[in-house]
Every structure is written in structure tokens, then in C-alpha cells.
Protein backbone atom coordinates (compact mmCIF):
# COMPACT_ATOMS: atom_id res chain seq x y z
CA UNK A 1 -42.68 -33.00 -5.49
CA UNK A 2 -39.42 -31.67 -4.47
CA UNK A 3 -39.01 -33.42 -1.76
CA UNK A 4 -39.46 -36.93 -3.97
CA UNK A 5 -36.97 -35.90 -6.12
CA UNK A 6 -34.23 -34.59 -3.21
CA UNK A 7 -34.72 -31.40 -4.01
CA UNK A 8 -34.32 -28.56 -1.25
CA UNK A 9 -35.10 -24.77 -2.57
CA UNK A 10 -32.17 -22.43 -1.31
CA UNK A 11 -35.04 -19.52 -1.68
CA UNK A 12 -38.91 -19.98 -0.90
CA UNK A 13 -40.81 -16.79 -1.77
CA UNK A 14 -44.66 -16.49 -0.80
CA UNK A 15 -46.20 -15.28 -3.90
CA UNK A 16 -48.99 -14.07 -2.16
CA UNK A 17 -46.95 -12.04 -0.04
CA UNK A 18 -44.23 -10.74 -1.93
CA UNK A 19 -45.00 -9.50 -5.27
CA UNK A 20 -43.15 -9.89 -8.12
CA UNK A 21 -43.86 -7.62 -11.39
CA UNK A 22 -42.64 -5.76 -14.45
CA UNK A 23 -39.17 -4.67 -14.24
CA UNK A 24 -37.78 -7.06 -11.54
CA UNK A 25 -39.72 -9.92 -13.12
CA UNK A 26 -37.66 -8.91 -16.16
CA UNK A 27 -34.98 -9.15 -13.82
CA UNK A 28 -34.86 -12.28 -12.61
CA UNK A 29 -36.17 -13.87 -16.50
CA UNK A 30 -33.80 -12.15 -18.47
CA UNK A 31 -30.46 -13.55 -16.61
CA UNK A 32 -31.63 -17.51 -17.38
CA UNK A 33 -30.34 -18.77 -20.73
CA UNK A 34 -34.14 -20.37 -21.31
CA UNK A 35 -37.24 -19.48 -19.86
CA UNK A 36 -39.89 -22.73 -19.47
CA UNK A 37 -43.13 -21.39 -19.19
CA UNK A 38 -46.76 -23.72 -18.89
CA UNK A 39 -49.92 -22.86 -18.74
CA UNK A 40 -52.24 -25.85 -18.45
CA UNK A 41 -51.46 -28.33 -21.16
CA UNK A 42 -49.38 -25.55 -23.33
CA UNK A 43 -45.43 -25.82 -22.48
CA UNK A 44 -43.25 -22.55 -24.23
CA UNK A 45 -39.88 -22.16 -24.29
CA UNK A 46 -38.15 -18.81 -24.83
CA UNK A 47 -34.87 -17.56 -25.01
CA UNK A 48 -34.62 -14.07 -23.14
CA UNK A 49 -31.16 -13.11 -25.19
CA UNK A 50 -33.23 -13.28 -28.57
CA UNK A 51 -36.78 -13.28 -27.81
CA UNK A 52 -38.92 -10.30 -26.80
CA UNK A 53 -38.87 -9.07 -23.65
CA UNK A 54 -43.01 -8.45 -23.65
CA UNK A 55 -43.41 -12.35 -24.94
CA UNK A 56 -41.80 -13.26 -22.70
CA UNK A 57 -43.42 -11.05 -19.66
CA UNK A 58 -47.21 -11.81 -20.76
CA UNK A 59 -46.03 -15.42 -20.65
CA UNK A 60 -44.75 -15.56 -17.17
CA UNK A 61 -47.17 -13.35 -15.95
CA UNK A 62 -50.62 -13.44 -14.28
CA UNK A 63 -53.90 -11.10 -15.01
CA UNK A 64 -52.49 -8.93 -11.85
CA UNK A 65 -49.39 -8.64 -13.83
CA UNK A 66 -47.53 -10.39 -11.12
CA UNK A 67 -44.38 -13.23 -11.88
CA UNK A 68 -46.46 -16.62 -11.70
CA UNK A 69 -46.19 -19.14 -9.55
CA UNK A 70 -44.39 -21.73 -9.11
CA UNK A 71 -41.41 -20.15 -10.37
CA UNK A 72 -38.39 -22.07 -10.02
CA UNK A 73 -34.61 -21.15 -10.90
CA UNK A 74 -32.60 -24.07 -11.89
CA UNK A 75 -29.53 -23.12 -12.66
CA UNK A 76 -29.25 -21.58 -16.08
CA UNK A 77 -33.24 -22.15 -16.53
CA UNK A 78 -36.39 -20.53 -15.24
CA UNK A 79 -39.33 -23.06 -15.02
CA UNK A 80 -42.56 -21.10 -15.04
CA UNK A 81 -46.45 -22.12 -13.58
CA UNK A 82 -47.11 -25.75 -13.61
CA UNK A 83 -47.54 -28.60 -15.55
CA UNK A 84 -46.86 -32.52 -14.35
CA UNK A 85 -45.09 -32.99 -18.25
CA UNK A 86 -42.61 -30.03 -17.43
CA UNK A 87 -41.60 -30.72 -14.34
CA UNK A 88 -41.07 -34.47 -14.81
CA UNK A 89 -39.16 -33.26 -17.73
CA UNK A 90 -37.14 -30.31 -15.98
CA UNK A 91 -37.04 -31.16 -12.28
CA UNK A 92 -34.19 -32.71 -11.38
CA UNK A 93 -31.98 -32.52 -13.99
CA UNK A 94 -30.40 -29.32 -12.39
């Protein structure tokens, strides 16, 4: 789907490989200005300035406790786990 849209990641990280939890999750959420998060149908936004911090984490997180995937950072937005609405919405207008 990247590819379509001209998109070329700077990063690729394989989330099977390289693990992703708790505080440097946190990390890498709580620097975007919104965080995008779907899972299935269900599209959330939050706002890591003002929101809470465990929200936010149980959102973007699996059962493992691990970051989901895809993850994408666009710019000043994280787009979390997938959903065709989202990412038509989102992709591409980085």
C-alpha cells in the first residue's frame, strides 16, 4: 500500500524480531502530537500531551504487551494496527 501511494519508509522494523514494549513504546507515542490507533472496525484517536499515558499504552498494545503492528510515524502522527478506513484517511497526507 505504500508503494501505491509513493511512499518509501526511512525505518522498517520487524516486529517479530525486535520488540517494542512499555517504556520505549511510551517513548516513541508520547513525542507525536496524535496517536491513531485501530483495531478492526474501531478507529481512536488520542492526544499523548492530555490523555493518559495507560489509555493510551493498552490501546497501542498487543496481549504480549508489545507496540502493535503496523506502526507508522508520519510526521507529527503515530498511526497504530490496521484498518483500510485509516489508512486511506491518514496515508499520504504526510
Amino acid at each position: 500500500m505504500l508503494d501505491a501511494k509513493g511512499i518509501t519508509p526511512e525505518t522498517v522494523v520487524e516486529a517479530r524480531k525486535e520488540k517494542i514494549a512499555g517504556d520505549q513504546a511510551w517513548n516513541l507515542l508520547k513525542v507525536a502530537g496524535e496517536v491513531v490507533v485501530a483495531k478492526g472496525r474501531k478507529v481512536r484517536t488520542f492526544r499523548p500531551d492530555t490523555d493518559d499515558r495507560e489509555k493510551i499504552l493498552k490501546a497501542c498494545t498487543g496481549r504480549t504487551g508489545n507496540l502493535r503492528a503496523p506502526t507508522l510515524r508520519m510526521e507529527n502522527r503515530m498511526i497504530v494496527g490496521f484498518n483500510q478506513e485509516m489508512y486511506d484517511r491518514y496515508v499520504g497526507q504526510a
